[in-house]
N, C-alpha and C. Protein backbone atom coordinates (compact mmCIF):
# COMPACT_ATOMS: atom_id res chain seq x y z
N UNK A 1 0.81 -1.20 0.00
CA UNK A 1 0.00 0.00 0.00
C UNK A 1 0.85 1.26 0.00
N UNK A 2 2.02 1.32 0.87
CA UNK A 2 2.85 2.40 0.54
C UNK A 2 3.69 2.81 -0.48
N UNK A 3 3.67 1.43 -1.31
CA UNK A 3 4.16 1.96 -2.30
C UNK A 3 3.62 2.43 -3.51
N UNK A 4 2.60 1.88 -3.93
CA UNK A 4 0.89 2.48 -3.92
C UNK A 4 0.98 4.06 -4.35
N UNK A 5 0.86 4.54 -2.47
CA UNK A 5 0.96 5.84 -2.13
C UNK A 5 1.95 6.08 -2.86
N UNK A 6 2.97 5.89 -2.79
CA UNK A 6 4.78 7.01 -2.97
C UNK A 6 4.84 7.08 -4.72
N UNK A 7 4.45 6.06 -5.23
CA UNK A 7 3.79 6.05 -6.50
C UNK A 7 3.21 6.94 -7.13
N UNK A 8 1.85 7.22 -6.98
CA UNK A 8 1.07 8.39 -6.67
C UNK A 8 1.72 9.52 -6.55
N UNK A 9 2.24 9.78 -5.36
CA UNK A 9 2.85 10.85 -5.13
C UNK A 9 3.65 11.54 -6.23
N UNK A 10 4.48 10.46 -6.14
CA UNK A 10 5.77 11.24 -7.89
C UNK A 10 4.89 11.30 -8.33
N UNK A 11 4.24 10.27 -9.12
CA UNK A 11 3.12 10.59 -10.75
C UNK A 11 2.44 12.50 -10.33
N UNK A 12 2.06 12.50 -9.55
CA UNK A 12 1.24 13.92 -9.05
C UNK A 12 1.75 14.85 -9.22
N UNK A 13 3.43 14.87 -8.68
CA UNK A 13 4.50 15.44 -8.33
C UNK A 13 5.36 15.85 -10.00
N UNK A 14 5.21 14.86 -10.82
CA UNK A 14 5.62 14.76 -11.75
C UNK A 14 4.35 15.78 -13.00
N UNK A 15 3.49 15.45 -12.20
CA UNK A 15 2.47 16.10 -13.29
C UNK A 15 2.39 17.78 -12.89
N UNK A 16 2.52 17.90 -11.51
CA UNK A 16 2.54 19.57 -11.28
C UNK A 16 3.93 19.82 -11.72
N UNK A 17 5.01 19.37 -11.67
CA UNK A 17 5.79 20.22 -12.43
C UNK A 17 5.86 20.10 -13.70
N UNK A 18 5.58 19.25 -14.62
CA UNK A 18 5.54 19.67 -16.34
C UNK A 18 4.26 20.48 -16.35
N UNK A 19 3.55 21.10 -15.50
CA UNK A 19 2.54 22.16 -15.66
C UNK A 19 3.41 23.46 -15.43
N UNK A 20 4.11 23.43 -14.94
CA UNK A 20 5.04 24.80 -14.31
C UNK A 20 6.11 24.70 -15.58
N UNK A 21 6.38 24.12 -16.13
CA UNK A 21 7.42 24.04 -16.98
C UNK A 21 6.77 24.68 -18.44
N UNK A 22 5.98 24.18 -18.45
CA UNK A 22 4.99 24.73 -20.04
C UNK A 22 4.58 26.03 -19.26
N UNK A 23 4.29 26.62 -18.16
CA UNK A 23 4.02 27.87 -18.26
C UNK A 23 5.11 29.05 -18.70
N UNK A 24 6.09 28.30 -18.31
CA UNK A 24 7.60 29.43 -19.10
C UNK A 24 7.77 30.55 -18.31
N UNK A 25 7.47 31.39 -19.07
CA UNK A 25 7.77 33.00 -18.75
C UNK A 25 7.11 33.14 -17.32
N UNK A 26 5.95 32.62 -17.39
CA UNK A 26 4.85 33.48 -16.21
C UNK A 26 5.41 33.21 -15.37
N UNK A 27 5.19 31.59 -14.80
CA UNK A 27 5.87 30.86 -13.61
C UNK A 27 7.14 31.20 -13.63
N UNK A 28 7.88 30.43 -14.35
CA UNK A 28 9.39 30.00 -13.70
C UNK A 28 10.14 31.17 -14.28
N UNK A 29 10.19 32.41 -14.86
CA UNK A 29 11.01 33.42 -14.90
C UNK A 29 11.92 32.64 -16.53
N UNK A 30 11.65 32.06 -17.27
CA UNK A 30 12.76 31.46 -18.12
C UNK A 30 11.73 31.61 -19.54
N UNK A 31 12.44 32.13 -20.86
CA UNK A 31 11.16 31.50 -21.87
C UNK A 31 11.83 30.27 -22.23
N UNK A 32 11.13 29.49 -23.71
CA UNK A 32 11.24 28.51 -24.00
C UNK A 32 12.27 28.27 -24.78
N UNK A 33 13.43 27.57 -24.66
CA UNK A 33 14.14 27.34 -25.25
C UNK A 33 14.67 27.39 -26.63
N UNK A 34 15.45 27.77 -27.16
CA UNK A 34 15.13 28.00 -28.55
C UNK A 34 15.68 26.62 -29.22
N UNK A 35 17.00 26.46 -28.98
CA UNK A 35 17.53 24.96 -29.40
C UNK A 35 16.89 23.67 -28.79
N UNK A 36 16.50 23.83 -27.47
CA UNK A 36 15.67 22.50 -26.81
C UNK A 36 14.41 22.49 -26.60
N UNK A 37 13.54 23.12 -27.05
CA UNK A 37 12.29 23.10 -27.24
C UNK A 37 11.45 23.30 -28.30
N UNK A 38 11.87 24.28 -29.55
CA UNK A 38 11.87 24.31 -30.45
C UNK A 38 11.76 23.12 -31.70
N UNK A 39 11.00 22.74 -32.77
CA UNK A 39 11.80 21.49 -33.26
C UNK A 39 12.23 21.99 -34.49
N UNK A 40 13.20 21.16 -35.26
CA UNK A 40 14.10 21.97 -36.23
C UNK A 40 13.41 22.72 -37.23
N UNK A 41 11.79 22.61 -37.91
CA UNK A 41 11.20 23.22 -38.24
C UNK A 41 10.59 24.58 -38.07
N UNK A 42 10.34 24.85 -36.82
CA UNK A 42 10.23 25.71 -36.05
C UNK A 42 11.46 26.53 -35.73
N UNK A 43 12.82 25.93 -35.28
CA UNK A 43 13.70 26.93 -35.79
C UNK A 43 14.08 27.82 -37.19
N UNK A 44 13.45 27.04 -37.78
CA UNK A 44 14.01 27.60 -39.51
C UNK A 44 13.18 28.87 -39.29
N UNK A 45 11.92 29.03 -38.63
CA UNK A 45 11.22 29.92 -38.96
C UNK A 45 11.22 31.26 -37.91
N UNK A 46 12.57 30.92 -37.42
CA UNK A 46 12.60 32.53 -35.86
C UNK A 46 14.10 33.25 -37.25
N UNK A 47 14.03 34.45 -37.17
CA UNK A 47 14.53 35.05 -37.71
C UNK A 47 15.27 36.39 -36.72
N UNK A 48 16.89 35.65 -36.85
CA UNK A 48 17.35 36.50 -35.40
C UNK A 48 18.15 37.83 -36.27
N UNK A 49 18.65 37.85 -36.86
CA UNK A 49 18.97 39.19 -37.34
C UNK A 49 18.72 39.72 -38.82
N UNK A 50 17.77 40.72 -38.28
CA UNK A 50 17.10 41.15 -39.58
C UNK A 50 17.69 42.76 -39.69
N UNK A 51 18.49 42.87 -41.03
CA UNK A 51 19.00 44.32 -40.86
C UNK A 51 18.07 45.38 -40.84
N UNK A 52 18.24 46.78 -39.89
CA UNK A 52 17.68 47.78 -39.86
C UNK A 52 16.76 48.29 -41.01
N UNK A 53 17.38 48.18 -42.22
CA UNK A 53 16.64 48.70 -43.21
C UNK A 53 15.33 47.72 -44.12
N UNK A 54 15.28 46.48 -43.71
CA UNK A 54 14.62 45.51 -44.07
C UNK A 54 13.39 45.30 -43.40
N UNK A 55 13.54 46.65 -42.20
CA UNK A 55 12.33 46.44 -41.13
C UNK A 55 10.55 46.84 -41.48
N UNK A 56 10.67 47.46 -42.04
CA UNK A 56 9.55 48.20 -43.11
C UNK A 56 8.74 47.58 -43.86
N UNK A 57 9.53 47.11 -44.48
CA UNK A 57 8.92 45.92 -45.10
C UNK A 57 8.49 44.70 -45.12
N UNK A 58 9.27 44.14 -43.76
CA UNK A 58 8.44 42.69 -43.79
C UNK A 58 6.94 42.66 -43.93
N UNK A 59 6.84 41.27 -44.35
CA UNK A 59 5.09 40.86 -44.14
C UNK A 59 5.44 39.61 -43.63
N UNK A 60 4.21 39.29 -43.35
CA UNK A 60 3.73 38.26 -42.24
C UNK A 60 4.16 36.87 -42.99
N UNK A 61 4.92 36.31 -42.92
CA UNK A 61 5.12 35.01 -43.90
C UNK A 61 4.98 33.52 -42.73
N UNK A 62 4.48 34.34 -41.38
CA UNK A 62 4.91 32.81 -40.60
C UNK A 62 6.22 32.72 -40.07
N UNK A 63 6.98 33.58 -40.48
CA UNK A 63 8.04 33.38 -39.52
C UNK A 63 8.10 34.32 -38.57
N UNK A 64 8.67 33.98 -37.59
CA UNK A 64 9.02 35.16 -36.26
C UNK A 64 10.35 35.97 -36.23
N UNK A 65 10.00 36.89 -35.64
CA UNK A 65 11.48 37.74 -36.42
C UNK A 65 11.97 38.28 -34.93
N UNK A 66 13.11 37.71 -34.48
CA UNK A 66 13.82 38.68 -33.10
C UNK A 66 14.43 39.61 -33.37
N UNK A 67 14.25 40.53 -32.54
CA UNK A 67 14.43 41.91 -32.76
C UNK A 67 14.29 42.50 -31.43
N UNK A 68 15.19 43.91 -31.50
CA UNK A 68 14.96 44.69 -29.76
C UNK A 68 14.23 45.62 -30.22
N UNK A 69 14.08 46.08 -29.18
CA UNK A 69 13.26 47.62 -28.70
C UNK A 69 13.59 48.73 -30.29
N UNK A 70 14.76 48.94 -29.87
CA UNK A 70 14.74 49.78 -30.97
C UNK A 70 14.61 49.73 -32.30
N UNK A 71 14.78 48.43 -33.24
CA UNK A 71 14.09 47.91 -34.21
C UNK A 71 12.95 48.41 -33.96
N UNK A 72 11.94 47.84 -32.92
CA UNK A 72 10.17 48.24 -32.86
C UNK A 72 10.03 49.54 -33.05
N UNK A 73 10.83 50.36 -32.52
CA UNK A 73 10.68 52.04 -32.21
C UNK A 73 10.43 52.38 -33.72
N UNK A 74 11.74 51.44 -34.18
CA UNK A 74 11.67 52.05 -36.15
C UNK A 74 10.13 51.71 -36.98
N UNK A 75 9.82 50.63 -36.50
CA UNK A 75 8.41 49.59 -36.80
C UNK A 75 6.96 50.66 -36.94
N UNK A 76 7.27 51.25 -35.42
CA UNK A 76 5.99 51.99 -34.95
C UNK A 76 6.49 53.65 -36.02
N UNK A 77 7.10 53.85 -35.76
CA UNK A 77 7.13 54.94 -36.30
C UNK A 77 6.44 55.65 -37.74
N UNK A 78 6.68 55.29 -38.82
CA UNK A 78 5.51 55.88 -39.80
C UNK A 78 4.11 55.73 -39.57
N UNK A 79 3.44 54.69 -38.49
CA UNK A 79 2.58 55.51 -38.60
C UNK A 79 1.65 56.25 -38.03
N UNK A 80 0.60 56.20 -38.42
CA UNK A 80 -0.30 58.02 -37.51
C UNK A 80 -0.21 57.08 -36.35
N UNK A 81 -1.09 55.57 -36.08
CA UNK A 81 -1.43 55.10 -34.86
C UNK A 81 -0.95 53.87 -34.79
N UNK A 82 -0.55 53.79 -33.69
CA UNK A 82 0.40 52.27 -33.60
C UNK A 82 0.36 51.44 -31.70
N UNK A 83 -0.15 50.16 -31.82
CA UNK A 83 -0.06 49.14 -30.39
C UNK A 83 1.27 48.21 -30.77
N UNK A 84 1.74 48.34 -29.64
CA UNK A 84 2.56 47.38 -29.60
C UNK A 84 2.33 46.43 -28.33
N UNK A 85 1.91 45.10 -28.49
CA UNK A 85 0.74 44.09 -27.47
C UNK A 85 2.32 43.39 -27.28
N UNK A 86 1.90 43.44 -25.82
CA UNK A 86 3.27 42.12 -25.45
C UNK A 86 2.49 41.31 -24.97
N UNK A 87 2.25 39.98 -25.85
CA UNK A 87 1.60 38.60 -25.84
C UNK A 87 1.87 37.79 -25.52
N UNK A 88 1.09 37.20 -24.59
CA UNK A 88 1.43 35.77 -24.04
C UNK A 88 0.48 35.02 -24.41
N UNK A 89 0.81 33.78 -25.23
CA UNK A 89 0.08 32.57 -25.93
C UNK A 89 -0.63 32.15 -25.04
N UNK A 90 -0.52 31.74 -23.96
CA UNK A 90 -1.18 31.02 -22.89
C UNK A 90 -1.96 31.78 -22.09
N UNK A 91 -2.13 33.18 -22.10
CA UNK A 91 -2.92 33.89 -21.40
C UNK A 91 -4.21 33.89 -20.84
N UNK A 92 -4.50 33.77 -20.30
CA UNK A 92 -6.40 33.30 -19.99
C UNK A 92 -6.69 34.74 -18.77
N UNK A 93 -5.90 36.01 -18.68
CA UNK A 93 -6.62 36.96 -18.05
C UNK A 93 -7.74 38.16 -19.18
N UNK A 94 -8.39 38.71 -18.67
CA UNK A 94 -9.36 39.20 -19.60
C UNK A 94 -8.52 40.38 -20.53
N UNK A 95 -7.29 40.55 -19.31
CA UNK A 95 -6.44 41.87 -20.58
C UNK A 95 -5.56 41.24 -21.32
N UNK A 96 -5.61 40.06 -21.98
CA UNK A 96 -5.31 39.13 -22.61
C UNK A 96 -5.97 38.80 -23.95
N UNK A 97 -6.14 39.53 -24.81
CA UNK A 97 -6.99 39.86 -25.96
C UNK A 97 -6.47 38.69 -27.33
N UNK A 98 -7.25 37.56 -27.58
CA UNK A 98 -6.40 36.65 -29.10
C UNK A 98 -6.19 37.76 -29.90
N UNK A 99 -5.19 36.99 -30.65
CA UNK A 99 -4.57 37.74 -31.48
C UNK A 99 -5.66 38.33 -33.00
N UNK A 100 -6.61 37.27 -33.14
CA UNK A 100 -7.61 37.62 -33.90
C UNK A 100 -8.47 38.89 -33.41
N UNK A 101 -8.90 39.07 -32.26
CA UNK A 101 -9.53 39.95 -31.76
C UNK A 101 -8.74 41.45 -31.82
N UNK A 102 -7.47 41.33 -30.99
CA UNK A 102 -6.72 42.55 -31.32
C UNK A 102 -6.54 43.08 -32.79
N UNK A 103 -6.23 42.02 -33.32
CA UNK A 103 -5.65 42.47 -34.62
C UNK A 103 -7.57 43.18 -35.33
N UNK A 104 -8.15 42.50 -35.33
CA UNK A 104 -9.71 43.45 -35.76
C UNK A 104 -10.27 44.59 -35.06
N UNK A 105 -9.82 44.51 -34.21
CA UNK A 105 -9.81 46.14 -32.95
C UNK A 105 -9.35 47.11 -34.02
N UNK A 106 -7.99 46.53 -34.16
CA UNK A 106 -6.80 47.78 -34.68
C UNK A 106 -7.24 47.91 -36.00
N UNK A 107 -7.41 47.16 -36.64
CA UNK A 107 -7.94 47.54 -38.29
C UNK A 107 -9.16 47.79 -38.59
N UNK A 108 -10.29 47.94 -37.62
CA UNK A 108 -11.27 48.55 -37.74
C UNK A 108 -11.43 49.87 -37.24
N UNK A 109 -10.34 50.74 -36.48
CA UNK A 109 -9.79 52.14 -35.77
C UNK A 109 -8.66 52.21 -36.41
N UNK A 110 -7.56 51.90 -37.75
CA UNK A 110 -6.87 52.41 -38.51
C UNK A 110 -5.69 52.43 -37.31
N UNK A 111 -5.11 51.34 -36.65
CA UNK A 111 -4.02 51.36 -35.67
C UNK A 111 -2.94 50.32 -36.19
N UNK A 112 -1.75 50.21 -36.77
CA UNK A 112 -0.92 49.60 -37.13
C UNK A 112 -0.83 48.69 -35.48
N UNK A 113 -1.02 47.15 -35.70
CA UNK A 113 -0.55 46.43 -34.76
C UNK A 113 0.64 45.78 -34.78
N UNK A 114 1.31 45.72 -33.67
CA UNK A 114 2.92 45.01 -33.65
C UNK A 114 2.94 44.02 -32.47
N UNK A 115 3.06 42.84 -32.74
CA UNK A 115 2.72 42.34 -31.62
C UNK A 115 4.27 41.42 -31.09
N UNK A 116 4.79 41.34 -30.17
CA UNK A 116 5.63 40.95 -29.65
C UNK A 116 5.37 39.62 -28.01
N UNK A 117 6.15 38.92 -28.66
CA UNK A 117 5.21 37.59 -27.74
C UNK A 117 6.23 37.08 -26.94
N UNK A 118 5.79 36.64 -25.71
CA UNK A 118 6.73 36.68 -24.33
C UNK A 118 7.39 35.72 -24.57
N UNK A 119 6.98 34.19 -25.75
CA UNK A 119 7.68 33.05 -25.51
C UNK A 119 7.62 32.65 -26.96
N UNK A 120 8.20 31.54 -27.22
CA UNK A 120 8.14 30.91 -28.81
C UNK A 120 6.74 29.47 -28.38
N UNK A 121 6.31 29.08 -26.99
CA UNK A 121 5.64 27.89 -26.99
C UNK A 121 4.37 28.21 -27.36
N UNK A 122 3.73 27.63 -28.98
CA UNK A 122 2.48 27.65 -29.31
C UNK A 122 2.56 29.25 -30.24
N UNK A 123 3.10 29.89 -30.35
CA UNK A 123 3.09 30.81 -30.83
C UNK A 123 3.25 31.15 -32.87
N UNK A 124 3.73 29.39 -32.79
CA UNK A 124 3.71 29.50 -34.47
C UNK A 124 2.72 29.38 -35.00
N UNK A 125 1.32 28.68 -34.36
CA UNK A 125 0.16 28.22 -34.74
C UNK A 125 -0.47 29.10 -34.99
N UNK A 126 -0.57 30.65 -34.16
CA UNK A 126 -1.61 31.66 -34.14
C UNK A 126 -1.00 33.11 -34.60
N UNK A 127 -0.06 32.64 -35.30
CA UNK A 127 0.62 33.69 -35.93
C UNK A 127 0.14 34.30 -37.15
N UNK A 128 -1.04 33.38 -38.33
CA UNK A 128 -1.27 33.50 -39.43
C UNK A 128 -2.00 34.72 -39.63
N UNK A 129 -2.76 35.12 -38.64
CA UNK A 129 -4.12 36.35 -38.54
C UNK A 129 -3.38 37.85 -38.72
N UNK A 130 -2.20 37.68 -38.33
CA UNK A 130 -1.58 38.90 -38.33
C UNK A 130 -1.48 39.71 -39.52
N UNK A 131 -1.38 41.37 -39.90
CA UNK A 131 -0.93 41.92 -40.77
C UNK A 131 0.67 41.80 -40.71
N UNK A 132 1.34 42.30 -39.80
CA UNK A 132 2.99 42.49 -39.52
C UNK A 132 3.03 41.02 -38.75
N UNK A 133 4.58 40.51 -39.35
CA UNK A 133 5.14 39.38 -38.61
C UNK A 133 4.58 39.63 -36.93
N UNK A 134 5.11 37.99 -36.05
CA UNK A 134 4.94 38.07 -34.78
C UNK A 134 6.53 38.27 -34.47
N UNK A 135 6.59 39.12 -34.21
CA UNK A 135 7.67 39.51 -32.66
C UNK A 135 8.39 38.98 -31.82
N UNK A 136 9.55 38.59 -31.20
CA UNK A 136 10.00 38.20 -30.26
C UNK A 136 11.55 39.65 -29.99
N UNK A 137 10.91 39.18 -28.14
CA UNK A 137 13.05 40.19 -28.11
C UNK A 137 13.68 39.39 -28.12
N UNK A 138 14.61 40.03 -28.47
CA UNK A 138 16.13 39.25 -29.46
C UNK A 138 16.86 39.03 -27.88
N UNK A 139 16.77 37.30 -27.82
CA UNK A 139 17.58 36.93 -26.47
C UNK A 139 19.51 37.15 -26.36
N UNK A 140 19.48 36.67 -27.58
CA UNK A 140 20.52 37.19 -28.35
C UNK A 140 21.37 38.33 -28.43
N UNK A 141 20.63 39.23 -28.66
CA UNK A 141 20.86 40.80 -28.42
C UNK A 141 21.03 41.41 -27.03
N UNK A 142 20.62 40.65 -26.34
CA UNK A 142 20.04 41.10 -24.81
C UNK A 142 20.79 40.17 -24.16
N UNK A 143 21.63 39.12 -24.64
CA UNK A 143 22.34 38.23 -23.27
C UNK A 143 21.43 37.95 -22.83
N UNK A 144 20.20 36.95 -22.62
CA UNK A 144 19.55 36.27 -21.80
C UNK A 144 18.16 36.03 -21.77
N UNK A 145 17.99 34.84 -21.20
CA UNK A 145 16.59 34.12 -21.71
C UNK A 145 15.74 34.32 -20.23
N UNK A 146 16.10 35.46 -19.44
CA UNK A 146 15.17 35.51 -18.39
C UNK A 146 14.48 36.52 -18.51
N UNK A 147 12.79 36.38 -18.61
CA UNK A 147 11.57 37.04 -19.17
C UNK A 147 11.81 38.63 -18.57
N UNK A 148 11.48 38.92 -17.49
CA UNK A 148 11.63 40.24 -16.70
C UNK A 148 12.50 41.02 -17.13
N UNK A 149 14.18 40.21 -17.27
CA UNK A 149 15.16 40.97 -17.50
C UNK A 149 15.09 41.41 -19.46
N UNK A 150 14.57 40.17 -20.28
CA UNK A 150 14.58 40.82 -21.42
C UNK A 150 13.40 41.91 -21.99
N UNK A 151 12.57 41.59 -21.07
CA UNK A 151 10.96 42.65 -21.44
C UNK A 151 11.63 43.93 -21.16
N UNK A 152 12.53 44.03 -19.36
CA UNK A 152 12.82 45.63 -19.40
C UNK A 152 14.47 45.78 -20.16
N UNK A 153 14.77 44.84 -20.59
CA UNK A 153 15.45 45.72 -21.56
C UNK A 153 14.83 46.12 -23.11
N UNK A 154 13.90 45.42 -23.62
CA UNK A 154 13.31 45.69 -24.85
C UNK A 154 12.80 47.03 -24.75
N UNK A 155 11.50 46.87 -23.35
CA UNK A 155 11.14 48.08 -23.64
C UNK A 155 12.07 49.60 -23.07
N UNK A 156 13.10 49.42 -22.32
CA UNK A 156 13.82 50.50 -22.24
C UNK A 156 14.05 51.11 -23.77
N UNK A 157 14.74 50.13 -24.60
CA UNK A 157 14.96 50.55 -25.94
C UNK A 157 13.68 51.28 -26.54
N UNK A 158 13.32 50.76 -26.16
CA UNK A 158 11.68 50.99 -27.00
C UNK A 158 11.39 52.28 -26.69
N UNK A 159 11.12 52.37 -25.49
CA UNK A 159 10.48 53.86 -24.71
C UNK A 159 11.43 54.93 -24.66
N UNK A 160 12.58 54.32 -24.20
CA UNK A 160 13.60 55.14 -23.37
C UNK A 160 13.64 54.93 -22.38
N UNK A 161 14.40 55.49 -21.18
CA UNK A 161 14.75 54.40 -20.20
C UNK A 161 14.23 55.69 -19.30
N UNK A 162 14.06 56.94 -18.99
CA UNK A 162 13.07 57.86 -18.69
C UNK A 162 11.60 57.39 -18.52
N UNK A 163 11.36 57.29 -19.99
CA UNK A 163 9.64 57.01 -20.01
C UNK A 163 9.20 55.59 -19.33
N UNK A 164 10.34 54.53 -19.45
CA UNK A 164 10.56 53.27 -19.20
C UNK A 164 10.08 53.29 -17.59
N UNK A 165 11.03 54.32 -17.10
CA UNK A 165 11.00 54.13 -15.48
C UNK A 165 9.66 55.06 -15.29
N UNK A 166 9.04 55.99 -15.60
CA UNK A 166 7.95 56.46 -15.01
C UNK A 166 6.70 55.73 -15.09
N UNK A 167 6.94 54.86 -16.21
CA UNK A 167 5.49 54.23 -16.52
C UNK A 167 5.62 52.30 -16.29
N UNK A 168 6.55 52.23 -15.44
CA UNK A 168 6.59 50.86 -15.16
C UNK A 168 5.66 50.19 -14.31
N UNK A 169 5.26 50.88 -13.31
CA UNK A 169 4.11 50.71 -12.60
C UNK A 169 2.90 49.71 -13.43
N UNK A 170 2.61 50.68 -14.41
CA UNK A 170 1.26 50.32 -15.32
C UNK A 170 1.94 49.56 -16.60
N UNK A 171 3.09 49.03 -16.79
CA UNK A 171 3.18 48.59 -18.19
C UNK A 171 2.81 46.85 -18.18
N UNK A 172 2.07 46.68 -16.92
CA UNK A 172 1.46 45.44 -17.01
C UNK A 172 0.14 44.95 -17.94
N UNK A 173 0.02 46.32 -18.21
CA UNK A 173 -1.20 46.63 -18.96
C UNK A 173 -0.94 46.02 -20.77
N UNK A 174 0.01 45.52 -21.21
CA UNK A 174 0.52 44.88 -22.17
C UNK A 174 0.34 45.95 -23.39
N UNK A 175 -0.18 46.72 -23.59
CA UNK A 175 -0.68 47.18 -24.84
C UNK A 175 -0.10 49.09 -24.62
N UNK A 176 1.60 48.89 -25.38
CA UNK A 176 1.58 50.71 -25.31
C UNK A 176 1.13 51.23 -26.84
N UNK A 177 0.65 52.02 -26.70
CA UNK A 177 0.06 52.97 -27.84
C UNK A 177 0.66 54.08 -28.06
N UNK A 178 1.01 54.33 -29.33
CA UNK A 178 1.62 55.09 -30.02
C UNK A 178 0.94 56.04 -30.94
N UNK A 179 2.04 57.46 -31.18
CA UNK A 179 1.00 58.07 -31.98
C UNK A 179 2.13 58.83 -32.70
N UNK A 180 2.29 58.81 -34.22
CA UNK A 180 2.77 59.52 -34.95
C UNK A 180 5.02 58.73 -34.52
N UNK A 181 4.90 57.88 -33.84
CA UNK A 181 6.49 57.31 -33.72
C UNK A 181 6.66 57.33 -32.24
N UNK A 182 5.50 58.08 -31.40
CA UNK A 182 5.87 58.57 -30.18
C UNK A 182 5.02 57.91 -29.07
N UNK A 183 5.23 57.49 -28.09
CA UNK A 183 4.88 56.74 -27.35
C UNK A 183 3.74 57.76 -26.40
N UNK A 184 2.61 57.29 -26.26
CA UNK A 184 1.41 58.26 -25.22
C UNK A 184 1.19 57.42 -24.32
N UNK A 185 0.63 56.43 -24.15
CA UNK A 185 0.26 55.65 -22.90
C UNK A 185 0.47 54.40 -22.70
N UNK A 186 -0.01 53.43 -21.89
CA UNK A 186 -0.16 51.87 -21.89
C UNK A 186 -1.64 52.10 -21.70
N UNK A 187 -2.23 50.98 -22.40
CA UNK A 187 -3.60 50.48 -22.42
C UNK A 187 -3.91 49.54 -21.84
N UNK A 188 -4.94 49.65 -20.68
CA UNK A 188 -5.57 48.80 -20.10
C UNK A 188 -6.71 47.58 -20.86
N UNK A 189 -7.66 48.35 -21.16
CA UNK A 189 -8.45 47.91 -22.29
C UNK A 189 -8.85 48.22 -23.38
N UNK A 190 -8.26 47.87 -24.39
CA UNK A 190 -8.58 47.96 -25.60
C UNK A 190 -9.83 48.44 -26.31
N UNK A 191 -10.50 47.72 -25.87
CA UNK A 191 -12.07 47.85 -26.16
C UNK A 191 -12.78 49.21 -25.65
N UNK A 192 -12.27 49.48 -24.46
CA UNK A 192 -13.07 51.03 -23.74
C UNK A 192 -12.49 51.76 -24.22
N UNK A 193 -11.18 51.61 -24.72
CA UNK A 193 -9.81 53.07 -24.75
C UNK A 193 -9.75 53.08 -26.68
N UNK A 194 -9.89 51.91 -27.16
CA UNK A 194 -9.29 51.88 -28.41
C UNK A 194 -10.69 52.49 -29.71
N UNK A 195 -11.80 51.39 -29.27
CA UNK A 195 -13.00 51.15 -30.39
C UNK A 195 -13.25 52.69 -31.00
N UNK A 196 -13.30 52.96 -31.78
CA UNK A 196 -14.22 54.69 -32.13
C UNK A 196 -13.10 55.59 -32.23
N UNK A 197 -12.21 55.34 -31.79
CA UNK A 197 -10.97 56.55 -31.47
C UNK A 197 -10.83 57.29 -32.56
């Protein structure tokens, strides 16, 4: 019977942690691997250095393109209105908007969307809806695959490291909005703040 029990136990033990492990970023502070989690197909399709001047032009082909902050800054910039959504695939809070939904927000209010996604797990599947490629920060660029440390360095680049620090409080709010290249707020909800604008 006790062994029964101790049985049990691992199996249980074993099952709460490959739940913590697939959460990645949220839980354990780490994203998903790029060489060990990834499968070689899925690598072909992350795109780690894309030169400055090539940024303009991408379209959405399915592949993911790493890139920092300041790449995006160049991204947002032409035009009048611009979100940049930092996405998490696995999200299930309500300020957690699919990517189908955001992306019809923004093109029914004339808002260039850029979406940048916390992890590579599941993220190739729901990439197709997009106008502009999906996003990742360049771990690469940044020395390191720990979530916190590469979000505030992306968006330092991104914002500036001024605007970075005054508005860190609220940049949980995933969604900063842009206007004309220039950064105005973080968005809570999309739907109250964005629809009609």
């Amino acid at each position: 019977m006790k062994n029964k029990l101790c049985i049990l136990s691992i199996c249980i033990l074993f099952i709460l942690l490959s739940l913590l492990v697939i959460q990645g970023c949220v839980i354990i502070g780490y994203r998903n691997h790029f060489s060990r989690d990834l499968t070689p197909e899925q690598q072909s399709k992350v795109v780690w250095n894309t030169p400055d001047d090539r940024l303009l032009s991408l379209k959405n082909d399915g592949r993911i393109f790493a890139i920092n902050g300041k790449q995006m800054q160049k991204m947002v910039q032409p035009h009048p209105k611009a979100i940049v959504y930092q996405w998490s695939p696995h999200c299930t809070s309500e300020a957690c908007l699919s990517l189908s939904a955001i992306q019809t927000l923004c093109d029914n209010n004339g808002i260039a969307l850029f979406v940048v996604a916390d992890y590579f797990h599941d993220a190739f599947s729901q990439n197709q809806i997009l106008t502009y490629p999906l996003f990742i920060a360049n771990e690469k660029h940044y020395k390191t695959d720990v979530c916190h440390k590469l979000e505030k360095r992306f968006y330092i680049d991104l914002l500036g490291e001024e605007t970075y620090n005054a508005t860190k409080e609220i940049s949980w709010y995933r969604y900063a909005y842009f206007e004309k290249g220039k950064f105005v707020r973080y968005i809570r909800d999309p739907y109250v703040e964005l629809d009609n604008r």
